[in-house]
N, C-alpha and C. Protein backbone atom coordinates (compact mmCIF):
# COMPACT_ATOMS: atom_id res chain seq x y z
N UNK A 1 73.99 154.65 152.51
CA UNK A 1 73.30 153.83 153.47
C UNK A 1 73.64 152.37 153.19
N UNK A 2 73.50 151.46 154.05
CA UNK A 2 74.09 150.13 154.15
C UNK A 2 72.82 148.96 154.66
N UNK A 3 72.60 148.19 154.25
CA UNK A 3 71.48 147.45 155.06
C UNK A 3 71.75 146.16 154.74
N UNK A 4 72.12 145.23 155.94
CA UNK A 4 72.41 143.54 155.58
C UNK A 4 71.15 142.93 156.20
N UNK A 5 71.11 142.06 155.83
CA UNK A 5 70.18 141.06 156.80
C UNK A 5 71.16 139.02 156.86
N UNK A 6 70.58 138.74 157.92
CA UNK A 6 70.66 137.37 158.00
C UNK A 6 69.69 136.49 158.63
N UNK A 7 69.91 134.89 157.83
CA UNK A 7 68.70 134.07 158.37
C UNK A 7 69.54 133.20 158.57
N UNK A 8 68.84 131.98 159.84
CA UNK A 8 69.55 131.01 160.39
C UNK A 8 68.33 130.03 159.18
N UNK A 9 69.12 128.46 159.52
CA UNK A 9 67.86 127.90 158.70
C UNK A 9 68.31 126.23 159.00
N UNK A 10 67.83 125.81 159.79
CA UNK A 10 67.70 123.87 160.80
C UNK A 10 66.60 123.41 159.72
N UNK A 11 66.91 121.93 159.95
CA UNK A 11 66.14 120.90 159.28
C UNK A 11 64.81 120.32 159.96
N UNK A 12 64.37 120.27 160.19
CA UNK A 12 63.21 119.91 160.86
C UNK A 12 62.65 118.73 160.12
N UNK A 13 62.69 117.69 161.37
CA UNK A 13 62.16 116.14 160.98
C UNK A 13 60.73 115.96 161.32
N UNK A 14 60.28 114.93 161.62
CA UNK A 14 58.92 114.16 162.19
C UNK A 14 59.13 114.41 163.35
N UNK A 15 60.10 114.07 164.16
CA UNK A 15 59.94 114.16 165.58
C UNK A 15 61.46 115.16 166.20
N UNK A 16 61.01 116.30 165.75
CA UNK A 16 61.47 117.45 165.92
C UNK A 16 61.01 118.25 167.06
N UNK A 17 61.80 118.85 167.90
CA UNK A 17 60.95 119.66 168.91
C UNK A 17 61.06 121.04 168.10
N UNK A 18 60.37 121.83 168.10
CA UNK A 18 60.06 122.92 167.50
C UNK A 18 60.91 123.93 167.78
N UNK A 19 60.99 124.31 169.52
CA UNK A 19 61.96 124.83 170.14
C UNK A 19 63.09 125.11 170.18
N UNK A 20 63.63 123.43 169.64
CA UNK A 20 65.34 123.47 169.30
C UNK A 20 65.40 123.84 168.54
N UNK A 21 64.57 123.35 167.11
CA UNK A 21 64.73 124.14 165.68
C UNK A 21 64.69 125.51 165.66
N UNK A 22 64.01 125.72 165.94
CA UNK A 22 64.42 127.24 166.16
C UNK A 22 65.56 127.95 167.31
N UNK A 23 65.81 127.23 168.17
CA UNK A 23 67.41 127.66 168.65
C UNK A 23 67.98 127.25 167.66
N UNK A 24 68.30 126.32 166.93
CA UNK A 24 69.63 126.29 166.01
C UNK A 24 69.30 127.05 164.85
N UNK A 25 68.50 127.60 164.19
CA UNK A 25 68.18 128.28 163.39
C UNK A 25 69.01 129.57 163.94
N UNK A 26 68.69 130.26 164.89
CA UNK A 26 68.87 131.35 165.48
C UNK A 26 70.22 131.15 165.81
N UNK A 27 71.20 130.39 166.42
CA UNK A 27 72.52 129.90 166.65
C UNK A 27 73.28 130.14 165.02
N UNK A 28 72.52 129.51 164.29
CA UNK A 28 73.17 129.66 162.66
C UNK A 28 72.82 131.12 162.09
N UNK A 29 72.17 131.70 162.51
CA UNK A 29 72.32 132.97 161.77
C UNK A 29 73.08 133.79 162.68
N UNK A 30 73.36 133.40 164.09
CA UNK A 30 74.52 134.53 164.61
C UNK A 30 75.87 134.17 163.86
N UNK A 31 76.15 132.91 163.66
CA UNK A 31 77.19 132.36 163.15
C UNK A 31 77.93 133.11 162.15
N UNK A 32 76.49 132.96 161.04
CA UNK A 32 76.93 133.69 159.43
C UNK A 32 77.01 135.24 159.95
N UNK A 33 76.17 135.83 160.96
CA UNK A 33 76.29 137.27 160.96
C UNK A 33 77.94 137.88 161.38
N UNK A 34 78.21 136.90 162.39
CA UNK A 34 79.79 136.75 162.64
C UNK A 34 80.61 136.78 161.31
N UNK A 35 80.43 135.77 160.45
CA UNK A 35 81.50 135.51 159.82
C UNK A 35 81.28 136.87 158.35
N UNK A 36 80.38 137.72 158.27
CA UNK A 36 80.04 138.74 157.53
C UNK A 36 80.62 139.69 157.95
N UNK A 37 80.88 139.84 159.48
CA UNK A 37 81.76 140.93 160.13
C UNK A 37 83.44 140.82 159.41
N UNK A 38 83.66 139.68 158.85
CA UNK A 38 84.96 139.57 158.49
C UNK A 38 85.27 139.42 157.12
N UNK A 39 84.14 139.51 156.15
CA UNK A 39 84.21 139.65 154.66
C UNK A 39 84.46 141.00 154.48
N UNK A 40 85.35 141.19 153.32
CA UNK A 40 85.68 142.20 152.53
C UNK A 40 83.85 142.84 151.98
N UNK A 41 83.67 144.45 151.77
CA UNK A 41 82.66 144.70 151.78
C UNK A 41 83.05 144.79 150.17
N UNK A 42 81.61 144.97 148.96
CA UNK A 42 81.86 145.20 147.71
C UNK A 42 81.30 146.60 147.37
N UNK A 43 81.70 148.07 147.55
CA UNK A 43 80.82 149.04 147.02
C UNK A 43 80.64 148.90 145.61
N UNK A 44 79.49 149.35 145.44
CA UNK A 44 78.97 149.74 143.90
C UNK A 44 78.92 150.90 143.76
N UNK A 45 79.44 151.73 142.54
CA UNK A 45 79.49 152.72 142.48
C UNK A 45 78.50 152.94 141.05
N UNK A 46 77.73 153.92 141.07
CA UNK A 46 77.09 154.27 139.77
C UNK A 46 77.38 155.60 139.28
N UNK A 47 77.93 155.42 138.00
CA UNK A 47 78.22 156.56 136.82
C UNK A 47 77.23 157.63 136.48
């Protein structure tokens, strides 16, 4: 069995709209989920 997860993660100022931060949050974790599609995977094997 296999199970990944990803999180996006924006800076949030004083005069931040909440909304965007969380679109770019969400924009940055499709990003990394993308670029995970193209990493070499590492199995572990146990003895």
């Amino acid at each position: 069995m296999t199970a990944g997860a990803s999180a996006g993660v924006a800076l949030l100022g004083p005069q931040s709209d909440a909304g965007r931060v969380l679109e770019e949050a969400d924009a940055a974790m499709y990003v990394r989920k993308a670029q995970r599609r193209h990493e070499p995977r590492i199995r572990l094997v146990s003895s």
